[in-house]
PDB file of N, CA and C in Angstrom:
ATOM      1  N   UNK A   1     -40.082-210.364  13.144  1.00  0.00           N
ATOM      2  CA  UNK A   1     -39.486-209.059  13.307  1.00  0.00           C
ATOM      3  C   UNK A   1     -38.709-209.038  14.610  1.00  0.00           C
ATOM      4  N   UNK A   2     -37.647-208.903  14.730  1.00  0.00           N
ATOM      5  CA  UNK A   2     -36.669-208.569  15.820  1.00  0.00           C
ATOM      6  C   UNK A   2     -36.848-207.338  16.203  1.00  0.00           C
ATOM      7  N   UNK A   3     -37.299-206.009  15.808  1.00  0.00           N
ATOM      8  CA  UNK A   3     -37.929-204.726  16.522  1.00  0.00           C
ATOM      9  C   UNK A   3     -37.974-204.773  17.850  1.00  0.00           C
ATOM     10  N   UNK A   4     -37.749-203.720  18.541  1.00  0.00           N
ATOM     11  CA  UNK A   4     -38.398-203.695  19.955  1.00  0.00           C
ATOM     12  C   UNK A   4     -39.401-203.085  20.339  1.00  0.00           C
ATOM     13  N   UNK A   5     -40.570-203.283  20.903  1.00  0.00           N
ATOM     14  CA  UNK A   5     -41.699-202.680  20.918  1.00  0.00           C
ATOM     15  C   UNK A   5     -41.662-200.988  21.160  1.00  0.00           C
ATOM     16  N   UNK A   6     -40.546-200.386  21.835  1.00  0.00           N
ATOM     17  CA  UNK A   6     -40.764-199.191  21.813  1.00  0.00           C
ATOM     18  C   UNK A   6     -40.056-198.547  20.961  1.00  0.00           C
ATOM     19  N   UNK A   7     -39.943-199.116  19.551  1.00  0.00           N
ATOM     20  CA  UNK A   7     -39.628-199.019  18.415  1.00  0.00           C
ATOM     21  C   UNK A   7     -41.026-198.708  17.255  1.00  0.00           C
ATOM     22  N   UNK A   8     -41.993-199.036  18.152  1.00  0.00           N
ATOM     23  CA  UNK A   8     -43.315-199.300  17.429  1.00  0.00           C
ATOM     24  C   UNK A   8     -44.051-198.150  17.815  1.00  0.00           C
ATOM     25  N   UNK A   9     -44.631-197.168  16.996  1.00  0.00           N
ATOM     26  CA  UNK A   9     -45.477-196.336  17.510  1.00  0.00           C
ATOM     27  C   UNK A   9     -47.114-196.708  16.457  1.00  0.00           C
ATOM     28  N   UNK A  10     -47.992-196.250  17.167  1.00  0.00           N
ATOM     29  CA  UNK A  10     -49.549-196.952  16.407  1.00  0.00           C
ATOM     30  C   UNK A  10     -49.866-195.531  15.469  1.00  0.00           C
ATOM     31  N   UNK A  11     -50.219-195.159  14.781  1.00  0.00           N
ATOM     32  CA  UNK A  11     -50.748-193.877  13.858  1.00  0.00           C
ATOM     33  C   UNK A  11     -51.983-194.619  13.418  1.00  0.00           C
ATOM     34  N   UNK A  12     -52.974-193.304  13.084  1.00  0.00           N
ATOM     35  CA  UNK A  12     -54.068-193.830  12.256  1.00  0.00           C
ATOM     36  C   UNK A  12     -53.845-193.841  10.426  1.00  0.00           C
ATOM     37  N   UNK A  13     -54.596-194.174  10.265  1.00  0.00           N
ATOM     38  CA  UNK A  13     -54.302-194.608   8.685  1.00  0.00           C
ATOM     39  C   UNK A  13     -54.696-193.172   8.269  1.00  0.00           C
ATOM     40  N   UNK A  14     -54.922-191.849   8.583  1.00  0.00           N
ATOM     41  CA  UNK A  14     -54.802-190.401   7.946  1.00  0.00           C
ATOM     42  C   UNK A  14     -53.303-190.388   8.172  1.00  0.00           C
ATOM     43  N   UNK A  15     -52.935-190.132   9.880  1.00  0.00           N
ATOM     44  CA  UNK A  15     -51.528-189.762   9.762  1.00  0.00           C
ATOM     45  C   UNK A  15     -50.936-190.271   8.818  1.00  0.00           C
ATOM     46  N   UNK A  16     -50.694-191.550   8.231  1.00  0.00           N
ATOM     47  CA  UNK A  16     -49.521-192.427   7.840  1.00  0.00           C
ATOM     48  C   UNK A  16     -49.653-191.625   6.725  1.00  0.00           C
ATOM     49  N   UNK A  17     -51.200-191.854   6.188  1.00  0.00           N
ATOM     50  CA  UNK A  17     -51.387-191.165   4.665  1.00  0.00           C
ATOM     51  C   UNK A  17     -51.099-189.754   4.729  1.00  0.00           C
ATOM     52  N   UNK A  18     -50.535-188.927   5.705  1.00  0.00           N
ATOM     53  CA  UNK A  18     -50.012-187.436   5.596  1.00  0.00           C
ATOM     54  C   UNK A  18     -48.527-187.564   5.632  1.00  0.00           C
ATOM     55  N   UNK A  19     -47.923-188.345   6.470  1.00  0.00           N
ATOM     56  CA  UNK A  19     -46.809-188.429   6.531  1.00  0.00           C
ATOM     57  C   UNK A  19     -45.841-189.367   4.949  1.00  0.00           C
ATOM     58  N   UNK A  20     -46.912-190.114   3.997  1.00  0.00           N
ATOM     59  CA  UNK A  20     -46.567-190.449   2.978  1.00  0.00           C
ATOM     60  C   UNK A  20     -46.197-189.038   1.840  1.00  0.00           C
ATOM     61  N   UNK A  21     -47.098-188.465   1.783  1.00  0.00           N
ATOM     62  CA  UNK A  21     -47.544-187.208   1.353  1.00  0.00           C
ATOM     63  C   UNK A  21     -46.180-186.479   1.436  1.00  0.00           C
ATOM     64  N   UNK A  22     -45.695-186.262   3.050  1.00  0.00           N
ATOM     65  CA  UNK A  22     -44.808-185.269   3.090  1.00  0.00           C
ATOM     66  C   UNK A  22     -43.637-185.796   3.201  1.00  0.00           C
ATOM     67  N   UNK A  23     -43.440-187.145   2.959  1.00  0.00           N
ATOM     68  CA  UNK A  23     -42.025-187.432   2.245  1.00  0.00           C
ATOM     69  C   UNK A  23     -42.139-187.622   0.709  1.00  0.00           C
ATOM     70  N   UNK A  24     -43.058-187.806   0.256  1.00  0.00           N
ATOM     71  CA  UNK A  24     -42.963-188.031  -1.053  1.00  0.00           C
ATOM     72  C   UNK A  24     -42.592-186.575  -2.020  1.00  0.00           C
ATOM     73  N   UNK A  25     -41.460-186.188  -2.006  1.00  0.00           N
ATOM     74  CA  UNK A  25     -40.865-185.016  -2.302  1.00  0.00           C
ATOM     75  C   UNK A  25     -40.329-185.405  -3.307  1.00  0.00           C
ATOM     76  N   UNK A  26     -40.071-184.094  -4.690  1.00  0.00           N
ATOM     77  CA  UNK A  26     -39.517-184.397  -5.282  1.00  0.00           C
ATOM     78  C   UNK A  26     -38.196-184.948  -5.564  1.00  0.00           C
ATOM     79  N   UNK A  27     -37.372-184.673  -4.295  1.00  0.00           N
ATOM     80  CA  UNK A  27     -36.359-184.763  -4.209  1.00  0.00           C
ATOM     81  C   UNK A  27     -36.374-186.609  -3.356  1.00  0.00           C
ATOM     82  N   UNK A  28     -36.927-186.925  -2.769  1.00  0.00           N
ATOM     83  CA  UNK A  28     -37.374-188.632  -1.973  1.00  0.00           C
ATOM     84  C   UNK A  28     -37.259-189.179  -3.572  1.00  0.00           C
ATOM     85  N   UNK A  29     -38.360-188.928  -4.283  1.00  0.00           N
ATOM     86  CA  UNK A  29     -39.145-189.659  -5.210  1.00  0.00           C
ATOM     87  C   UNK A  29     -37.750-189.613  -5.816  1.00  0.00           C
ATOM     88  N   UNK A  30     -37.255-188.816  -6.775  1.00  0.00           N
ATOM     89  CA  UNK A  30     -35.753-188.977  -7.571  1.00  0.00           C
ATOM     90  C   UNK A  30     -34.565-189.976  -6.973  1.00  0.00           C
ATOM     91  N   UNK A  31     -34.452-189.127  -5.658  1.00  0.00           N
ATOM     92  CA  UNK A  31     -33.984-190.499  -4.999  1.00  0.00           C
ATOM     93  C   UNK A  31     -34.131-191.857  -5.132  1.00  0.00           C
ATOM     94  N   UNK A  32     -35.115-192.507  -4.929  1.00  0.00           N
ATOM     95  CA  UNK A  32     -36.066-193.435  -5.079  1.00  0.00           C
ATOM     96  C   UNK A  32     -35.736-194.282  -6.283  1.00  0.00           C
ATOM     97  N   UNK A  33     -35.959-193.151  -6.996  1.00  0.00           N
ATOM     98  CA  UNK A  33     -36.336-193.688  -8.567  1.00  0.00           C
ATOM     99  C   UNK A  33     -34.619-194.382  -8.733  1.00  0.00           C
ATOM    100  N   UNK A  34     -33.570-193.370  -8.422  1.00  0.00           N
ATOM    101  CA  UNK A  34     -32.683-193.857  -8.717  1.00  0.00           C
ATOM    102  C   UNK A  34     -31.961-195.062  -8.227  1.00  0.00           C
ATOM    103  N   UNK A  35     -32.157-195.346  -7.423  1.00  0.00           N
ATOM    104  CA  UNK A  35     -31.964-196.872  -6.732  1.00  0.00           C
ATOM    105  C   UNK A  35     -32.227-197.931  -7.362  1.00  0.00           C
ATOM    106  N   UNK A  36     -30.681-198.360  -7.877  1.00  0.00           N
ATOM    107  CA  UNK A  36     -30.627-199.615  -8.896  1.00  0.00           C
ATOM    108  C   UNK A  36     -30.837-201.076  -7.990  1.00  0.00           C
ATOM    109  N   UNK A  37     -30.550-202.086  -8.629  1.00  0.00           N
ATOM    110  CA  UNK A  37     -31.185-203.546  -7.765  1.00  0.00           C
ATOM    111  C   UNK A  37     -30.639-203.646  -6.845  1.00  0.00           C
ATOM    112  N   UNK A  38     -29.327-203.502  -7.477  1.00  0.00           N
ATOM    113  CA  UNK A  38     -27.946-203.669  -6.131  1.00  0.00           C
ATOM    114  C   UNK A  38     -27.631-203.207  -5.125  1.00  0.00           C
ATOM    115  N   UNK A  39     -28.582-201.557  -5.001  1.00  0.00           N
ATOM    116  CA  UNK A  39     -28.715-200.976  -4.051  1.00  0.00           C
ATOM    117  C   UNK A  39     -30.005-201.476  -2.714  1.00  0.00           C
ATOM    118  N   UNK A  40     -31.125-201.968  -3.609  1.00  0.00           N
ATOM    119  CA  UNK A  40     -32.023-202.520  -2.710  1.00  0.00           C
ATOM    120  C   UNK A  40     -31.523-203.749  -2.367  1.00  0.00           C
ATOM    121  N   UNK A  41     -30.504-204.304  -2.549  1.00  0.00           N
ATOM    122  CA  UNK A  41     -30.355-205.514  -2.633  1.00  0.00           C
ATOM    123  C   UNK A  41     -29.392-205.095  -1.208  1.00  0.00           C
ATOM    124  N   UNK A  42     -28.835-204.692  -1.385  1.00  0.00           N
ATOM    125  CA  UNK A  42     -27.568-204.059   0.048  1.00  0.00           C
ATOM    126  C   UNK A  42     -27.867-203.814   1.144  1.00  0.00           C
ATOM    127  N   UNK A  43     -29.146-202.526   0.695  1.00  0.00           N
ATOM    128  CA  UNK A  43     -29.860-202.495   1.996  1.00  0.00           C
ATOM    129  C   UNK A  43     -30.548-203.477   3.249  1.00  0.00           C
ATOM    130  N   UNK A  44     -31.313-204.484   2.134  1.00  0.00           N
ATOM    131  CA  UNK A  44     -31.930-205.470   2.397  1.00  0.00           C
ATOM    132  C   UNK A  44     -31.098-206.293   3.276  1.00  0.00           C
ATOM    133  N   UNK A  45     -30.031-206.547   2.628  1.00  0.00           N
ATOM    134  CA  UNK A  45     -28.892-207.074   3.848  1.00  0.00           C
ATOM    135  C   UNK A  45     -28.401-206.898   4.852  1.00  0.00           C
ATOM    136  N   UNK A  46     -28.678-205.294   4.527  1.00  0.00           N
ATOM    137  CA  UNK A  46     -27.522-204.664   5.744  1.00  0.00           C
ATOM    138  C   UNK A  46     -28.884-204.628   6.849  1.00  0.00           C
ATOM    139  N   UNK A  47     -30.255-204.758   6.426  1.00  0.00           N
ATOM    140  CA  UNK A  47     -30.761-204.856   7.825  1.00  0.00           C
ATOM    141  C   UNK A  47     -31.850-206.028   7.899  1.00  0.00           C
ATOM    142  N   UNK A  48     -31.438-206.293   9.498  1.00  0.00           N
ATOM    143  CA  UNK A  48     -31.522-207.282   9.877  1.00  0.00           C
ATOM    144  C   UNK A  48     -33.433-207.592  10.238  1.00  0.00           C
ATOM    145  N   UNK A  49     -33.697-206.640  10.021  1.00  0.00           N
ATOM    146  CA  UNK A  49     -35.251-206.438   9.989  1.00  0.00           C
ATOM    147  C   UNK A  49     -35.898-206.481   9.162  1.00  0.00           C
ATOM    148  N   UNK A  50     -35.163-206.036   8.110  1.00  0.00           N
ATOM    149  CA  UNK A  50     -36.365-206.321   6.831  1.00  0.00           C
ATOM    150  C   UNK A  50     -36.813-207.792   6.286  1.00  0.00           C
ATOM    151  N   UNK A  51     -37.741-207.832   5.081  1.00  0.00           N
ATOM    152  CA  UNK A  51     -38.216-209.115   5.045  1.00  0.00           C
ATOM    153  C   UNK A  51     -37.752-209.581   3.790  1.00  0.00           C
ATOM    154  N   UNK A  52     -37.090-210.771   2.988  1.00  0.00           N
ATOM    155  CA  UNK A  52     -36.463-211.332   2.322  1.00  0.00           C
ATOM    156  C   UNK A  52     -36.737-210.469   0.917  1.00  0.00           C
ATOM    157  N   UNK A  53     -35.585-210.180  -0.025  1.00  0.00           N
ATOM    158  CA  UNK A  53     -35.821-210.130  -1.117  1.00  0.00           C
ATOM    159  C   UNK A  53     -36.786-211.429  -2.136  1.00  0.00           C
ATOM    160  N   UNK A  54     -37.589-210.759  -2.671  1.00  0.00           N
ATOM    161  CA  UNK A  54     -38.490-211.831  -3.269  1.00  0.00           C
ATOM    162  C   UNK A  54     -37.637-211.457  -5.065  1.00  0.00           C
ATOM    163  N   UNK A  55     -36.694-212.899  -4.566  1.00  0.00           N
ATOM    164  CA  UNK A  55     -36.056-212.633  -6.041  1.00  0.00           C
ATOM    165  C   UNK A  55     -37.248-214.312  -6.627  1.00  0.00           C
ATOM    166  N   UNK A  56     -36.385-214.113  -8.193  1.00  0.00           N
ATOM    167  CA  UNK A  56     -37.149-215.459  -8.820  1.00  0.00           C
ATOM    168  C   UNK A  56     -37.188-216.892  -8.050  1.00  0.00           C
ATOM    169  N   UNK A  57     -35.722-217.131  -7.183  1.00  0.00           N
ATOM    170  CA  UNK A  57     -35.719-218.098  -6.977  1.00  0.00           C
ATOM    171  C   UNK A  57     -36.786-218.123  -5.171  1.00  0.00           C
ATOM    172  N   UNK A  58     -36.866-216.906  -4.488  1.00  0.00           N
ATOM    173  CA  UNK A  58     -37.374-217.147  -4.098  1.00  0.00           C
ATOM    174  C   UNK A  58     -39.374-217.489  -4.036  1.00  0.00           C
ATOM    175  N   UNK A  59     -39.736-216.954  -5.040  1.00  0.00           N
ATOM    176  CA  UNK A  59     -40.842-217.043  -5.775  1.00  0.00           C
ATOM    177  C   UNK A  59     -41.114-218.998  -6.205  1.00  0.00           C
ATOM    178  N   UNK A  60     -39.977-219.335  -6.755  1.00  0.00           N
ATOM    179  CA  UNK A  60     -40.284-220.775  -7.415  1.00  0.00           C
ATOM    180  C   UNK A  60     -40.145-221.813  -6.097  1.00  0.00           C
ATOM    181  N   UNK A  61     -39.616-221.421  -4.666  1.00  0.00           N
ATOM    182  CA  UNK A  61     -39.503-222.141  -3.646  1.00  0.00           C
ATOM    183  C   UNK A  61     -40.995-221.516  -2.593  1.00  0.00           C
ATOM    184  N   UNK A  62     -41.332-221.044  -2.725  1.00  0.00           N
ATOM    185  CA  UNK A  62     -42.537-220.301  -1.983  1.00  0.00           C
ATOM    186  C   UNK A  62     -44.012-221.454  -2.185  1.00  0.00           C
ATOM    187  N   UNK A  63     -44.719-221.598  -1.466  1.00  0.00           N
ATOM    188  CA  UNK A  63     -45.893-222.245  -1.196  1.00  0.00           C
ATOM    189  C   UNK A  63     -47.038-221.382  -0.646  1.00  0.00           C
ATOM    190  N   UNK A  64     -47.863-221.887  -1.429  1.00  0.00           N
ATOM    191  CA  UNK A  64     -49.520-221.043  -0.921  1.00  0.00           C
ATOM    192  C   UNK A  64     -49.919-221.747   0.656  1.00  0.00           C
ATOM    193  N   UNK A  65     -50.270-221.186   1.131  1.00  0.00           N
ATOM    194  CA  UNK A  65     -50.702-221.719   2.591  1.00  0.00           C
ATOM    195  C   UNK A  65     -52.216-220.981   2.798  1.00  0.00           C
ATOM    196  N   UNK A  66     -53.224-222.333   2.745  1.00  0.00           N
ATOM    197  CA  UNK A  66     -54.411-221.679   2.828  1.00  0.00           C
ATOM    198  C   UNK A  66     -54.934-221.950   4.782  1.00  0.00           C
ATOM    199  N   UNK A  67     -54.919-220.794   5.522  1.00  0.00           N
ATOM    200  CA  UNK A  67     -55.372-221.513   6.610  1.00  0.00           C
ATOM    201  C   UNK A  67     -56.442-222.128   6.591  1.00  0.00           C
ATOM    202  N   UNK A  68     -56.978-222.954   7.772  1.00  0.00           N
ATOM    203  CA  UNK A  68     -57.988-223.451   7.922  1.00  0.00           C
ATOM    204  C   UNK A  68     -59.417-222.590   8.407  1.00  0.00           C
ATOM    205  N   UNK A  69     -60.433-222.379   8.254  1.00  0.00           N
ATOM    206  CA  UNK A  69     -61.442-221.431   8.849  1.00  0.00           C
ATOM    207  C   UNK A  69     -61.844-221.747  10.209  1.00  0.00           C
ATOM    208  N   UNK A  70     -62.095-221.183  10.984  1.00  0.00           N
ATOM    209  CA  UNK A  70     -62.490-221.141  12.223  1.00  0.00           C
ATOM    210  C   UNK A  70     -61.624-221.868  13.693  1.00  0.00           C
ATOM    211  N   UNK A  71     -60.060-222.135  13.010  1.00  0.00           N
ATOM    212  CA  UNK A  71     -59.180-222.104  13.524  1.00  0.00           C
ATOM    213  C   UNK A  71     -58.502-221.199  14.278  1.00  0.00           C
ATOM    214  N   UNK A  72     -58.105-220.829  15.700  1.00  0.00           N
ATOM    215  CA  UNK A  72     -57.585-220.037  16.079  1.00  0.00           C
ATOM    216  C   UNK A  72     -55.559-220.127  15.768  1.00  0.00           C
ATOM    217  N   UNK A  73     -55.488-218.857  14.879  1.00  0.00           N
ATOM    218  CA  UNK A  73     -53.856-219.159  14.489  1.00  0.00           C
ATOM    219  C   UNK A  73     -53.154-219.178  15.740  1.00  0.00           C
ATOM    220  N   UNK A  74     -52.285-218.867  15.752  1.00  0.00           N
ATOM    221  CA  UNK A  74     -50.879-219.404  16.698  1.00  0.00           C
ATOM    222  C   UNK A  74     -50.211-218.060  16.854  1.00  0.00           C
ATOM    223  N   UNK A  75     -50.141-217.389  17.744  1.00  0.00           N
ATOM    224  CA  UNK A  75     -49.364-215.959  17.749  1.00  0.00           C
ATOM    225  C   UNK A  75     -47.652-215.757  17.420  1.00  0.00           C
TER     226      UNK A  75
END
């Protein structure tokens, strides 16, 4: 993620789940709904933050990665 940390604010998992709540409007959701591939597909591009479209081909190039247990990961 390229973000900048004061881009990041922490909420508890009620807020988020209230603030889901009060966008999920009828008018969001229609929105929403209407957004064809090409549109998520645009967006996805146009920012530089989000995380790869998981089209087919990226699915058939993808690998399972099991870590190891009691390994400390790598930050």
């Amino acid at each position: 993620m390229t973000g900048k940390s004061e881009n990041i604010r922490r909420v508890s998992l009620e807020e988020a789940r209230r603030a889901a709540r009060e966008w999920a409007t009828p008018e969001n959701l229609a929105m929403l709904d209407a957004m064809t591939n090409e549109d998520i597909a645009a967006q996805i591009a146009s920012n530089p933050d989000a995380a790869p479209e998981l089209t087919d081909e990226w699915f058939e190039n993808a690998r399972l990665v099991i870590p190891l247990k009691g390994r400390k990961r790598a930050a």
